[in-house]
C-alpha atoms as a PDB file:
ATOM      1  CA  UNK A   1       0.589   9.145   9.031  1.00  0.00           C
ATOM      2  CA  UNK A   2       0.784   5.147   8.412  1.00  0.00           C
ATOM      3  CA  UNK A   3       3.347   2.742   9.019  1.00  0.00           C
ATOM      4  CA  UNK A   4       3.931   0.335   6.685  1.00  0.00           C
ATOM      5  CA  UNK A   5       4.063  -2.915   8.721  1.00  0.00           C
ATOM      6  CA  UNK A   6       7.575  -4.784   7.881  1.00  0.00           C
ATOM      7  CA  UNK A   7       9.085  -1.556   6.505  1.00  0.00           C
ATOM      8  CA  UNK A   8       9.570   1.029   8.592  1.00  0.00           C
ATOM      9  CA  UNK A   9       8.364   3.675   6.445  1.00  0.00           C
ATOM     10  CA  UNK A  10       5.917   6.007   7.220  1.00  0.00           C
ATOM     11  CA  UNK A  11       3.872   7.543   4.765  1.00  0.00           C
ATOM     12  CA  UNK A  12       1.551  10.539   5.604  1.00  0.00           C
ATOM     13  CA  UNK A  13      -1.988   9.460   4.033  1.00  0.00           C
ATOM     14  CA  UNK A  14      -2.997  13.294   2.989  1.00  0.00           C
ATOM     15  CA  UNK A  15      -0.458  12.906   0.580  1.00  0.00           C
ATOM     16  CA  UNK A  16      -1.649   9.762  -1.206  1.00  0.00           C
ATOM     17  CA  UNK A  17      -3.615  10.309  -4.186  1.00  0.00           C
ATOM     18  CA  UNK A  18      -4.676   6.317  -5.502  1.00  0.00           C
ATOM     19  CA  UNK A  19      -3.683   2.974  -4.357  1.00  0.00           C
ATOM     20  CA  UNK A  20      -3.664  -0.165  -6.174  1.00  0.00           C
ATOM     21  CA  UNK A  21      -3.338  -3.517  -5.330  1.00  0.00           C
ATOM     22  CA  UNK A  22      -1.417  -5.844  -7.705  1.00  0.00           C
ATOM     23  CA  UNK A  23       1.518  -8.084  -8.141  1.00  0.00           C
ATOM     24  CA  UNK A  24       4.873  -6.387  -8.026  1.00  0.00           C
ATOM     25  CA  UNK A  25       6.280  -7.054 -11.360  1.00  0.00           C
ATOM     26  CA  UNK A  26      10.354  -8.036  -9.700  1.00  0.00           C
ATOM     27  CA  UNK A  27       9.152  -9.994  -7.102  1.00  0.00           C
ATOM     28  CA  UNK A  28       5.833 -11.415  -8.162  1.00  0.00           C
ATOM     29  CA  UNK A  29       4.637 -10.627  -4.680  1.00  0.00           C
ATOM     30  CA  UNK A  30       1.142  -9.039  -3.575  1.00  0.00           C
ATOM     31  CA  UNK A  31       1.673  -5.715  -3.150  1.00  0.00           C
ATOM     32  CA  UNK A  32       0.160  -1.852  -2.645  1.00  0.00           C
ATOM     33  CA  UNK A  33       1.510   0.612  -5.147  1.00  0.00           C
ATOM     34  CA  UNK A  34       0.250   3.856  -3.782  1.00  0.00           C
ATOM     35  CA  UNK A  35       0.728   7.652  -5.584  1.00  0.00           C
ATOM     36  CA  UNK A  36       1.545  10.576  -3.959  1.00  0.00           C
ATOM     37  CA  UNK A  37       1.245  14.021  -4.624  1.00  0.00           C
ATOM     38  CA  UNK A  38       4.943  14.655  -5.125  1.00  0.00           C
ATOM     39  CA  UNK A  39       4.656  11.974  -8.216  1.00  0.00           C
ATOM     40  CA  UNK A  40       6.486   9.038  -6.494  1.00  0.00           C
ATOM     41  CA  UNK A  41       5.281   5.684  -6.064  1.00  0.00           C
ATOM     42  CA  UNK A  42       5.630   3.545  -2.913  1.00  0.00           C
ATOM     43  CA  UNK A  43       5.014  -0.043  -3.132  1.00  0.00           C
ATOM     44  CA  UNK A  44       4.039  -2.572  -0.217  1.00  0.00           C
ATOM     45  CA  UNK A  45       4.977  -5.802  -0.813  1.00  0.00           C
ATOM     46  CA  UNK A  46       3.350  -8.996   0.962  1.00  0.00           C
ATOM     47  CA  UNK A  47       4.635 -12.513   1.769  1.00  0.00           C
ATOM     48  CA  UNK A  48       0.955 -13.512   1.620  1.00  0.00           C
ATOM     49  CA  UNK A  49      -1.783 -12.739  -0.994  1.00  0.00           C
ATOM     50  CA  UNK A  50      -4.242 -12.475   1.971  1.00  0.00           C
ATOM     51  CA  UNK A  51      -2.540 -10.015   3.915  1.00  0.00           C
ATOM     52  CA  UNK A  52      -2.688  -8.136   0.893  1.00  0.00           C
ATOM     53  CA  UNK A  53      -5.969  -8.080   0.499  1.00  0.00           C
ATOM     54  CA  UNK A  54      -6.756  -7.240   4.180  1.00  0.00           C
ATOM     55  CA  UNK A  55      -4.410  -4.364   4.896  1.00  0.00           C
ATOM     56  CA  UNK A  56      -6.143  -2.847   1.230  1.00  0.00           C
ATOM     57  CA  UNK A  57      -9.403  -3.521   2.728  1.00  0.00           C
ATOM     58  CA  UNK A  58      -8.151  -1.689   5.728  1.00  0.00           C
ATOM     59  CA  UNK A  59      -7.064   1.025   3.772  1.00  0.00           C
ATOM     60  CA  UNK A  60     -10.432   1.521   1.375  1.00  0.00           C
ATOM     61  CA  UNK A  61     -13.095   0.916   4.413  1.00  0.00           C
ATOM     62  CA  UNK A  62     -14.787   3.733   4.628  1.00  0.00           C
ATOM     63  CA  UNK A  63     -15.566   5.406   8.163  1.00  0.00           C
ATOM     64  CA  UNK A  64     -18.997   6.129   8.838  1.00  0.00           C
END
């Protein structure tokens, strides 16, 4: 389980099948658009195109 940071959703990561980072098409912000296994879409939006890019850092590191 995650917590979006400046949400308050939690999303449970076993159920996440891609995410994307992008702009966000009605706010032209950063975001994380991320697909689950029960075929809906959560997007993250960012104030800053660098946080962006570190929380989906973050999120693709891989842990060896």
């Amino acid at each position: 389980m995650m917590l979006l940071e400046g949400t308050g959703l939690v999303i449970n990561l076993d159920q996440v099948i891609t995410a994307q980072k992008g702009i966000a098409n009605k706010s032209k912000k950063a975001c994380i658009l991320f697909n689950m296994s029960d075929q809906k879409e959560v997007l993250w939006e960012f104030g800053d195109d660098n946080d962006c890019k570190e929380a989906f850092e973050a999120l693709t590191e891989s842990e060896d």
